[in-house]
N, C-alpha and C. Protein backbone atom coordinates (compact mmCIF):
# COMPACT_ATOMS: atom_id res chain seq x y z
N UNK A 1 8.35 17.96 25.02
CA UNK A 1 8.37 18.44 23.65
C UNK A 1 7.30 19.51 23.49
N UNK A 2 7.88 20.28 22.82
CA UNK A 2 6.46 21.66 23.11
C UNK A 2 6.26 21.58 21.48
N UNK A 3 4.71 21.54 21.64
CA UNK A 3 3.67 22.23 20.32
C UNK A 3 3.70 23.20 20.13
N UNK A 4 3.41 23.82 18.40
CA UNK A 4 3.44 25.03 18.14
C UNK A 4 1.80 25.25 18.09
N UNK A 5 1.14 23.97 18.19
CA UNK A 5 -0.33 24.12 17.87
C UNK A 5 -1.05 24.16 19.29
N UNK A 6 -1.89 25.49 19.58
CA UNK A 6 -2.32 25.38 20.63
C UNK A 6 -2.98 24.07 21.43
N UNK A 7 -3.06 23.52 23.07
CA UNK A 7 -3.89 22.30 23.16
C UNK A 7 -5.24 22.43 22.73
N UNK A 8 -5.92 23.61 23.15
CA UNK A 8 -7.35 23.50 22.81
C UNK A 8 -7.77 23.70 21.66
N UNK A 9 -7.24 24.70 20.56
CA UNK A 9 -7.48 25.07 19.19
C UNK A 9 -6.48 23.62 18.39
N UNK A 10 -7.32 22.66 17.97
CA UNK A 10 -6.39 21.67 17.35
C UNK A 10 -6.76 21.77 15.63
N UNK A 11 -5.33 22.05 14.99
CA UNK A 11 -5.65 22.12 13.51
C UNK A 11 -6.40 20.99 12.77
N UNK A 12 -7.12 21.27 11.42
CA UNK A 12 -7.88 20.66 11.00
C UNK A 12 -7.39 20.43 9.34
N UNK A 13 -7.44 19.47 9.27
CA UNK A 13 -6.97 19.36 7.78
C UNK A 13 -8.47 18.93 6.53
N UNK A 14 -8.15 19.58 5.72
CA UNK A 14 -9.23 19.09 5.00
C UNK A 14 -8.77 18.52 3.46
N UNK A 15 -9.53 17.29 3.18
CA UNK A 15 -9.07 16.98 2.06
C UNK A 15 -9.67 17.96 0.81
N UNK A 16 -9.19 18.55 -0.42
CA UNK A 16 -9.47 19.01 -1.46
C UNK A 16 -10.08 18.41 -2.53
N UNK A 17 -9.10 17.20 -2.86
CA UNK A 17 -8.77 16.55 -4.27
C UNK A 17 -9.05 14.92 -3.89
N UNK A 18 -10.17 14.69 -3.41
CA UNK A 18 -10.91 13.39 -3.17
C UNK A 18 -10.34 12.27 -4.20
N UNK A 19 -10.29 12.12 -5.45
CA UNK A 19 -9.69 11.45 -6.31
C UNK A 19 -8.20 11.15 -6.02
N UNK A 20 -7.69 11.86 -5.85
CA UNK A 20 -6.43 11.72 -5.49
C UNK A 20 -5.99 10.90 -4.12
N UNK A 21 -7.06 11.73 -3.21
CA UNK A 21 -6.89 11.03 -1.63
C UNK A 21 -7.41 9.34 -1.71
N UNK A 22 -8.13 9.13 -2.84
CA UNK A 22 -8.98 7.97 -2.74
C UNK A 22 -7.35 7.17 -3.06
N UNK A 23 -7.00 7.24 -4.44
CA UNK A 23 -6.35 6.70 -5.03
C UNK A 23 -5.00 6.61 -4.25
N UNK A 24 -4.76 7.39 -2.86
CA UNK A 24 -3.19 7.07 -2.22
C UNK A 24 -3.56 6.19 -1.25
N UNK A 25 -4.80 6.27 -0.87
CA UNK A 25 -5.39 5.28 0.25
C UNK A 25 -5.40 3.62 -0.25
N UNK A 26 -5.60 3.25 -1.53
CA UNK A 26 -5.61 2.54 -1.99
C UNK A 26 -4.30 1.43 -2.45
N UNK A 27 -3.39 2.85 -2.69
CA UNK A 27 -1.58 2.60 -3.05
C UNK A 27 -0.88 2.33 -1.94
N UNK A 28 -1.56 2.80 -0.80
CA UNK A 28 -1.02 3.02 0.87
C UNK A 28 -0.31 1.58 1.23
N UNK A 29 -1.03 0.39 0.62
CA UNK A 29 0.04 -0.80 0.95
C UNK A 29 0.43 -1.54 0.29
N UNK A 30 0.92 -0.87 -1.26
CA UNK A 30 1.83 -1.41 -2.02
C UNK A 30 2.81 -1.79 -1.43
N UNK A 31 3.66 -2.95 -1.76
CA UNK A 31 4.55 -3.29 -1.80
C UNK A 31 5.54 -3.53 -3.25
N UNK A 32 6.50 -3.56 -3.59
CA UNK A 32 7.16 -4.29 -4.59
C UNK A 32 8.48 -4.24 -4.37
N UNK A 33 8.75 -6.01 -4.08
CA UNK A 33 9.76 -6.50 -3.92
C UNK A 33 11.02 -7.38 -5.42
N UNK A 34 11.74 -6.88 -5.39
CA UNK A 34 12.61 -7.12 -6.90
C UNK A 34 13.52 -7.85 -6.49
N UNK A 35 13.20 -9.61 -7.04
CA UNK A 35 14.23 -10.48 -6.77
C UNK A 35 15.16 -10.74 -7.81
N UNK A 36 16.29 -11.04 -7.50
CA UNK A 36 17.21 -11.53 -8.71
C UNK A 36 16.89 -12.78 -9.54
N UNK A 37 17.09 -13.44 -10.30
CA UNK A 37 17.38 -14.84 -10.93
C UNK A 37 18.01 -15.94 -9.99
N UNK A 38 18.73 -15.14 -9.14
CA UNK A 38 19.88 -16.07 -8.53
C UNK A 38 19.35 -16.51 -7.93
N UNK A 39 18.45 -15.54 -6.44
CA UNK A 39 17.64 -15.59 -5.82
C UNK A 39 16.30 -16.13 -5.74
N UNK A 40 15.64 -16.43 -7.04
CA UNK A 40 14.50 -17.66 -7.92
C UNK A 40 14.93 -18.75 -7.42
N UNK A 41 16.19 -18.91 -8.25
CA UNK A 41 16.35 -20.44 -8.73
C UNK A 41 17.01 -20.95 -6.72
N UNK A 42 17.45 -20.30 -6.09
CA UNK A 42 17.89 -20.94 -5.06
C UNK A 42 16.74 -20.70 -3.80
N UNK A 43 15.07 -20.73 -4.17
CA UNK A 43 13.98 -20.21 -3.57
C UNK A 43 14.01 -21.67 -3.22
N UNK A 44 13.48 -22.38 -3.81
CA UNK A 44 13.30 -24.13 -3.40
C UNK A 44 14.67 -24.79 -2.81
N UNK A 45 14.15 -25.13 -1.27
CA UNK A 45 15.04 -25.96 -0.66
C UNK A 45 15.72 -27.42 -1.50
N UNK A 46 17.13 -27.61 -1.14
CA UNK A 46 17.14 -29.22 -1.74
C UNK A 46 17.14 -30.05 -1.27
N UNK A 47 16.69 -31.42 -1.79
CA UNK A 47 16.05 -32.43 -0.58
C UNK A 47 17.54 -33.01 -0.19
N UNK A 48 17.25 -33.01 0.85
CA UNK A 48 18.14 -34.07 1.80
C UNK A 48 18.78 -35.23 1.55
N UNK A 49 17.70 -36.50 1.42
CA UNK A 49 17.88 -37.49 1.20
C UNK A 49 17.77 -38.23 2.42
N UNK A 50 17.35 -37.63 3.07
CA UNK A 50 17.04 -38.09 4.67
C UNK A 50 15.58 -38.72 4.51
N UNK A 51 14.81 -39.24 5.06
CA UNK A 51 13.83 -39.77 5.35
C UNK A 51 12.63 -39.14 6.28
N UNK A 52 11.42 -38.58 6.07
CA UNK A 52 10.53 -37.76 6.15
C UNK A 52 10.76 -36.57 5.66
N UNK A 53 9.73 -35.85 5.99
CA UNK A 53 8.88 -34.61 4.70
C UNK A 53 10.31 -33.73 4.86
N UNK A 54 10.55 -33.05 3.76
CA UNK A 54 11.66 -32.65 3.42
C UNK A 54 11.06 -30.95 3.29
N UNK A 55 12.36 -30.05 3.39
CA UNK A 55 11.47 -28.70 3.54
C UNK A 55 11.58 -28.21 2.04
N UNK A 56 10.59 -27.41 2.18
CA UNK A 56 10.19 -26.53 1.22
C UNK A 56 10.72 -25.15 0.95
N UNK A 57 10.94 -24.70 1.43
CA UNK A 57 11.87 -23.17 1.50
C UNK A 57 13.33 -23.35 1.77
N UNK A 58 14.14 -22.72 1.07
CA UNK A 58 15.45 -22.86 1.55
C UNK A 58 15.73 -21.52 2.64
N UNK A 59 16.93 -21.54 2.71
CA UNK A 59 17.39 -20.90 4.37
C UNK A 59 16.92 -19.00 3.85
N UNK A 60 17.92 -18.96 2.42
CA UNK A 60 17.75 -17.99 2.10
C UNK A 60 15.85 -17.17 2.10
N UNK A 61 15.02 -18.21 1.40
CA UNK A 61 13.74 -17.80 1.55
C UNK A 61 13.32 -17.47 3.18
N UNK A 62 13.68 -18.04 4.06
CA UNK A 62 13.17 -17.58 4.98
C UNK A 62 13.83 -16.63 5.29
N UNK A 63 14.79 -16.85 5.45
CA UNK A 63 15.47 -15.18 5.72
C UNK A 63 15.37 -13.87 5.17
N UNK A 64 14.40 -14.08 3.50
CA UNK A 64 14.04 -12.66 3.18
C UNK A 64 12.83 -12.62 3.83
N UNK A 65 11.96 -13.72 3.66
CA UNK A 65 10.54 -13.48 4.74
C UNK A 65 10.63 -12.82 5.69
N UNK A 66 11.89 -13.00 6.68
CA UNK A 66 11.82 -12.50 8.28
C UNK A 66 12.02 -10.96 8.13
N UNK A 67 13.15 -10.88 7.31
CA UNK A 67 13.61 -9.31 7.15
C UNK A 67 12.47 -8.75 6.54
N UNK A 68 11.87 -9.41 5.76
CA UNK A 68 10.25 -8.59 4.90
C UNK A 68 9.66 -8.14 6.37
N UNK A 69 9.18 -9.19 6.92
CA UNK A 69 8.28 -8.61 8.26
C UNK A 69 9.01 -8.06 9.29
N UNK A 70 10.25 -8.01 9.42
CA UNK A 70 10.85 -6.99 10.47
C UNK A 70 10.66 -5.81 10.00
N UNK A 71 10.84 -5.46 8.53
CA UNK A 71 10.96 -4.02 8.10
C UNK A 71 10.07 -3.31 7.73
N UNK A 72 8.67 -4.30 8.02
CA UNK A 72 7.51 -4.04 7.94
C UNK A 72 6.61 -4.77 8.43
N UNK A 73 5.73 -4.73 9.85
CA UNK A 73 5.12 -5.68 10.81
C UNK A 73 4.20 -5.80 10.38
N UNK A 74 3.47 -5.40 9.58
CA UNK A 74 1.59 -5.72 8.69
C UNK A 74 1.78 -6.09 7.30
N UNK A 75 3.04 -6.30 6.76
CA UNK A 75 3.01 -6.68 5.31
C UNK A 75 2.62 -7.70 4.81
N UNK A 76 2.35 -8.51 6.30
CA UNK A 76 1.50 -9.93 5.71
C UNK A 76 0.11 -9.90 5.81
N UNK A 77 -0.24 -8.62 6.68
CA UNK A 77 -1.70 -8.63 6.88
C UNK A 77 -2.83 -8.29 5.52
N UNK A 78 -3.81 -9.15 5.34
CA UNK A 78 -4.76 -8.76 4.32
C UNK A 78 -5.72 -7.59 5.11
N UNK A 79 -5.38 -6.55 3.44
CA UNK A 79 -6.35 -5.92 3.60
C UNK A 79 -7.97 -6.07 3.96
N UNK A 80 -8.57 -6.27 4.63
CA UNK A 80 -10.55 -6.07 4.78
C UNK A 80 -10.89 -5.82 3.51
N UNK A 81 -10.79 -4.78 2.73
CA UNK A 81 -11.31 -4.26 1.86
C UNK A 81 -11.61 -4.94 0.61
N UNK A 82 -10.25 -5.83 0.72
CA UNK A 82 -10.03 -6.07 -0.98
C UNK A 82 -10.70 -7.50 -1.05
């Protein structure tokens, strides 16, 4: 793959508008996820009726969990900062 930017002369970017840069750094790991009603009420697994600890998440909850972190591999990670 060829550069248009020489190897030894490497461009330099400079920030301007510090307020601004602060404030996208900050937004940088928003998330917002928009669930339905449907999707609420069928969040809690239903018990069994079987005998020992019964689960807590239904199939559907885990399955948006997994797709959350496939489609994004650090979305569970806490920020340091905050």
């Amino acid at each position: 793959m060829n550069s248009r930017v020489h190897p030894t002369f490497k461009t330099r970017y400079r920030v301007t508008n510090w307020p601004e840069y602060d404030r996208a750094l900050v937004q940088r790991g928003d998330v917002t996820v928009w669930l339905s009603s449907g999707a609420i009420d069928a969040w809690r697994a239903q018990p069994t009726g079987k005998r020992g600890a019964q689960p807590k998440f239904s199939d559907l909850a885990i399955e948006t969990a997994l797709t959350l972190c496939s489609a994004s591999h650090n979305l569970f990670a806490f920020d340091e900062s905050t």
